[in-house]
N, C-alpha and C. Protein backbone atom coordinates (compact mmCIF):
# COMPACT_ATOMS: atom_id res chain seq x y z
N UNK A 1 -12.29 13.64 10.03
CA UNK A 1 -12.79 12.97 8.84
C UNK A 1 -12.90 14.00 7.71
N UNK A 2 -12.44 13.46 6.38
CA UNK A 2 -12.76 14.42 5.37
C UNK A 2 -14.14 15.21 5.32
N UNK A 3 -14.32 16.41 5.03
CA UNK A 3 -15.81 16.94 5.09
C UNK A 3 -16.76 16.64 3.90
N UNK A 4 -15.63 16.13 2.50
CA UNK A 4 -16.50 15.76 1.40
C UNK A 4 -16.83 14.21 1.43
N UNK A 5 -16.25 13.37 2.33
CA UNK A 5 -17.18 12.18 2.51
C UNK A 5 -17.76 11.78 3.34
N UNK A 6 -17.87 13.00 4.74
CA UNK A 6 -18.67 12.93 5.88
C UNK A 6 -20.30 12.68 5.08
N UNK A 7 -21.17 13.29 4.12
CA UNK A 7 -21.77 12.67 4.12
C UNK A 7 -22.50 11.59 3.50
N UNK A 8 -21.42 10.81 2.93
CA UNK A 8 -21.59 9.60 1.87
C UNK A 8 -21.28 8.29 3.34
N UNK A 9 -21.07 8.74 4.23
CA UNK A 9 -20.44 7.94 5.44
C UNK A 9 -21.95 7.93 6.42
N UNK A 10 -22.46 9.09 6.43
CA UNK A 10 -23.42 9.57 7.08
C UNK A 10 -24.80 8.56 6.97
N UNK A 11 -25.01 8.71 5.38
CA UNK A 11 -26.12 7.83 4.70
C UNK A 11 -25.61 6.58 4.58
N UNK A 12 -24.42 5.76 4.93
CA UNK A 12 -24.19 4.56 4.63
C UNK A 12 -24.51 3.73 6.12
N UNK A 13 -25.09 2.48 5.88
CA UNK A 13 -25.43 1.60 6.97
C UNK A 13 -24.31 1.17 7.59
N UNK A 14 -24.44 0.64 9.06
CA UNK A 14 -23.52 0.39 9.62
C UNK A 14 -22.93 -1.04 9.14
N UNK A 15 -23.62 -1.76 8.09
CA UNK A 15 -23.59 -2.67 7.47
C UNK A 15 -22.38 -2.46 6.73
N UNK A 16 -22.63 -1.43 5.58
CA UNK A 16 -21.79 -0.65 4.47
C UNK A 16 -20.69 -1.03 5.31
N UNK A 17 -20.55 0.29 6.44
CA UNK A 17 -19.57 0.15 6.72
C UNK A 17 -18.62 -0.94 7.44
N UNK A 18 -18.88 -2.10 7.84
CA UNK A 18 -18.72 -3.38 8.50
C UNK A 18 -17.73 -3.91 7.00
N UNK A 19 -18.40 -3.81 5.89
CA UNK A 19 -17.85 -4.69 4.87
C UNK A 19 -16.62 -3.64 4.08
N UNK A 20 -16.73 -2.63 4.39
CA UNK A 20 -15.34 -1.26 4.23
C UNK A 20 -14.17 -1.86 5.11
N UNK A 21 -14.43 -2.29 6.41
CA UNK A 21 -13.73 -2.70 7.69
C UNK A 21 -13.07 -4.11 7.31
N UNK A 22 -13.47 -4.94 6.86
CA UNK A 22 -13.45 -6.45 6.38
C UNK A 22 -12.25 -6.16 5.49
N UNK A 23 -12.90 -5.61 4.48
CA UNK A 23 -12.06 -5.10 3.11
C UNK A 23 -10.62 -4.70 3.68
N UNK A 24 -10.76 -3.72 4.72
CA UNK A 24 -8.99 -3.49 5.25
C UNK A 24 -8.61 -4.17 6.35
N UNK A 25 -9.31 -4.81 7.08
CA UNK A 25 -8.21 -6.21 7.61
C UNK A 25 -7.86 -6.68 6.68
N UNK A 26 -8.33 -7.40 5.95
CA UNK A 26 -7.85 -8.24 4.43
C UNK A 26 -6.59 -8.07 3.72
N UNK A 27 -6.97 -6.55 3.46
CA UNK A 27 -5.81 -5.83 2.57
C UNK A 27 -4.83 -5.37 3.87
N UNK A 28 -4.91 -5.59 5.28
CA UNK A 28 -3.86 -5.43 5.88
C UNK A 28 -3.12 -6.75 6.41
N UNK A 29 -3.95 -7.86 6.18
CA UNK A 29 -3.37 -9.42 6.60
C UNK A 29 -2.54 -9.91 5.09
N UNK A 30 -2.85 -9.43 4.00
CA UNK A 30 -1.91 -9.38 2.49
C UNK A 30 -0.89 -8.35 2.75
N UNK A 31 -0.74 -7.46 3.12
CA UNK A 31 0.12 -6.01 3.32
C UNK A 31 1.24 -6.36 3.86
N UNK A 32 1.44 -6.71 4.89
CA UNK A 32 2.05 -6.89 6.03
C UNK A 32 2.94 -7.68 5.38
N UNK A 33 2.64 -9.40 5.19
CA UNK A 33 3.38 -10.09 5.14
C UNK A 33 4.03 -9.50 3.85
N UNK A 34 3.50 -9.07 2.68
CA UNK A 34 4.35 -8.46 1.41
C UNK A 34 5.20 -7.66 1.77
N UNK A 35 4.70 -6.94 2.97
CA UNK A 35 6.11 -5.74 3.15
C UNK A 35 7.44 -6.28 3.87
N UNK A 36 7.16 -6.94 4.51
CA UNK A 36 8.35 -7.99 4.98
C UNK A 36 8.89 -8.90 3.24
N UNK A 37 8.30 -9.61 3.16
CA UNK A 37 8.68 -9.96 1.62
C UNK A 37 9.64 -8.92 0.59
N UNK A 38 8.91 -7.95 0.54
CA UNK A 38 9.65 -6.60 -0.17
C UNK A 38 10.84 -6.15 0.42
N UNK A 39 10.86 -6.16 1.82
CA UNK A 39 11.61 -5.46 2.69
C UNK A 39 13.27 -6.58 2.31
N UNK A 40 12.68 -7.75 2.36
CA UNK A 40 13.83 -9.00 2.90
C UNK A 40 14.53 -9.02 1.01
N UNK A 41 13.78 -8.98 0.10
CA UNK A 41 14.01 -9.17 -1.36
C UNK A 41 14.50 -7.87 -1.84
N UNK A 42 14.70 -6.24 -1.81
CA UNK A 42 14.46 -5.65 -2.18
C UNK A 42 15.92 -5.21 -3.20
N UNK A 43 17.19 -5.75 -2.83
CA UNK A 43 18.08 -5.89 -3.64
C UNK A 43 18.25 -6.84 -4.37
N UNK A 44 17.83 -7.89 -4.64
CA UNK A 44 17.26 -8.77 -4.95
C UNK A 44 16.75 -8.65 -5.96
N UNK A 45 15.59 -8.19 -5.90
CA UNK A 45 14.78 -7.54 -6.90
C UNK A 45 14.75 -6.00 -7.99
N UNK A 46 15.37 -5.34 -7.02
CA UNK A 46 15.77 -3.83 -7.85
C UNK A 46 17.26 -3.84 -7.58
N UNK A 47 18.05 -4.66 -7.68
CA UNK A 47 19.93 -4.76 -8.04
C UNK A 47 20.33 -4.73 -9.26
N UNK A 48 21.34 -4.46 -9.69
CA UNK A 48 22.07 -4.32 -10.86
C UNK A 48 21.81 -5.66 -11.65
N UNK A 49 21.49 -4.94 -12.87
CA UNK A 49 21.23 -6.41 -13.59
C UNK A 49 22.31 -6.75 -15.02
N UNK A 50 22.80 -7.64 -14.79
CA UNK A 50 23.85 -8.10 -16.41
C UNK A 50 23.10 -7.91 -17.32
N UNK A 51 21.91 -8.07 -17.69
CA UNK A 51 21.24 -8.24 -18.79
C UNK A 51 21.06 -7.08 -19.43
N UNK A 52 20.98 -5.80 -18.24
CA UNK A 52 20.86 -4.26 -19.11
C UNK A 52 21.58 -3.18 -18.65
N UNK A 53 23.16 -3.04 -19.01
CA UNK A 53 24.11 -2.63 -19.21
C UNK A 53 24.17 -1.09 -18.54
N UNK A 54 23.03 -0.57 -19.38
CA UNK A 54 22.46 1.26 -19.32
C UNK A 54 21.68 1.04 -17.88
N UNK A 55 21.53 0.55 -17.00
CA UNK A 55 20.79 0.88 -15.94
C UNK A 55 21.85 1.86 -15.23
N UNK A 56 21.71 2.92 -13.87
CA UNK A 56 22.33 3.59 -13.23
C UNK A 56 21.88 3.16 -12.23
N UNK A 57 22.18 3.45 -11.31
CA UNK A 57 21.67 3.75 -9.50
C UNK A 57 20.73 4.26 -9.28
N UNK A 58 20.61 5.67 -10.03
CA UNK A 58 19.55 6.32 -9.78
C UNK A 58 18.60 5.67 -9.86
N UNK A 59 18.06 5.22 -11.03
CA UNK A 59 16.92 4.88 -12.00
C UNK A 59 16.52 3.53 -11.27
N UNK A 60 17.69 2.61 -11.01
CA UNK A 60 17.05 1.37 -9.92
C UNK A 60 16.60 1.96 -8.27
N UNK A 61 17.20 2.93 -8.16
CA UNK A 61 16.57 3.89 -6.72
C UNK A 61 15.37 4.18 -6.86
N UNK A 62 15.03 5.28 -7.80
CA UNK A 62 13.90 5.46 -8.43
C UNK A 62 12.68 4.38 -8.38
N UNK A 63 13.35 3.26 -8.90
CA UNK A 63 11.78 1.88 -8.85
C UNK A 63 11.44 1.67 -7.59
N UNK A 64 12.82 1.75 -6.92
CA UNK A 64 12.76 1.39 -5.26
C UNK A 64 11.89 2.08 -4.90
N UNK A 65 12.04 3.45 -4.85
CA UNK A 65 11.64 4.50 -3.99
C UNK A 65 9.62 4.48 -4.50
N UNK A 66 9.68 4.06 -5.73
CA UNK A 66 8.19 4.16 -6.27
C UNK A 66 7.23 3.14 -5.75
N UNK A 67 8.09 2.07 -5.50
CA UNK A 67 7.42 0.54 -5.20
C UNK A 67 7.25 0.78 -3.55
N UNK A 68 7.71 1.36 -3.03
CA UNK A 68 7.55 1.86 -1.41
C UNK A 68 6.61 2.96 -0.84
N UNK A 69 6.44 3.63 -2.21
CA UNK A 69 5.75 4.87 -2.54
C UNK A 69 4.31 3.98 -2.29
N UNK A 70 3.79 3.26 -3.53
CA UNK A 70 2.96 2.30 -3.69
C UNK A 70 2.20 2.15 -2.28
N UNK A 71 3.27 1.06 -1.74
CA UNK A 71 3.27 0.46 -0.43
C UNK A 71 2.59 0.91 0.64
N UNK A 72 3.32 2.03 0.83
CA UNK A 72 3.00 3.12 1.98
C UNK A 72 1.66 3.59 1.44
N UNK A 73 1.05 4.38 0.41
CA UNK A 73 -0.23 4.61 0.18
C UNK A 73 -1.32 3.09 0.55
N UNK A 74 -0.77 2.24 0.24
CA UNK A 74 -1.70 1.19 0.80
C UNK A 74 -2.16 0.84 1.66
N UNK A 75 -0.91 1.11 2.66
CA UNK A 75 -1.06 0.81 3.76
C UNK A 75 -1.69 1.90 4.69
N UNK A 76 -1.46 2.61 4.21
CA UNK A 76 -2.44 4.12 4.71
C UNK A 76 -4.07 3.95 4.36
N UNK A 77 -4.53 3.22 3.12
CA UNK A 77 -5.52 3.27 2.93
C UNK A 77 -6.35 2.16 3.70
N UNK A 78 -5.46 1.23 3.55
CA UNK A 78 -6.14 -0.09 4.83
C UNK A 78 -6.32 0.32 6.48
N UNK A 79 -5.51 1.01 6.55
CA UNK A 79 -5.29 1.60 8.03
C UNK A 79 -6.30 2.60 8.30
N UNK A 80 -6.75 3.46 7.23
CA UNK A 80 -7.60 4.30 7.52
C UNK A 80 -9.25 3.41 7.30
N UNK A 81 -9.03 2.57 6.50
CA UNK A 81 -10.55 1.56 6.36
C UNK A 81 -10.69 1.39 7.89
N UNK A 82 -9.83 0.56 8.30
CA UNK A 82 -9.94 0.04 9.49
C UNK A 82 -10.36 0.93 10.84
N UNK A 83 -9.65 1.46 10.66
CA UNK A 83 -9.70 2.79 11.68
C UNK A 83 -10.32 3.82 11.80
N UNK A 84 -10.33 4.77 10.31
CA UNK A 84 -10.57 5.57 10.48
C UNK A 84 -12.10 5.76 10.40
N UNK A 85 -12.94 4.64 9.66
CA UNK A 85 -14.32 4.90 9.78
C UNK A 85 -15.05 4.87 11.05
């Protein structure tokens, strides 16, 4: 466990923490199904578009790679609600 919130964890009721736990099932029963969503759409959604000529590969890689970026921190943070307290 981090040592700078061991004791903000310490002084919190087992209550506190019950509704920390809640909070990341939640945000992991929304997660999940979005990442499948994201996963199944993702050219779809970040593909070449007619409308703006100047896009490259890169730069639609780039959104990709950021929107997964996103993702993955989320899912780390629900996972550690859940778990790690």
């Amino acid at each position: 466990m981090n040592p700078h919130l061991a004791p903000l964890f310490a002084t919190m009721s087992s209550e506190g923490q019950l509704v920390l736990k809640f909070i990341g099932v939640f945000g992991l029963i929304v997660l999940i199904p979005a990442g499948i969503l994201l996963f199944k759409n993702q050219n779809r959604w970040f593909g070449r578009s007619g409308d703006t000529p100047s896009e490259t590969s890169g730069s639609l890689t780039y959104g990709l790679a950021q929107t997964w970026l996103v993702y993955v921190g989320l899912m780390h943070l629900m996972l550690w609600l859940v778990f790690g307290l």
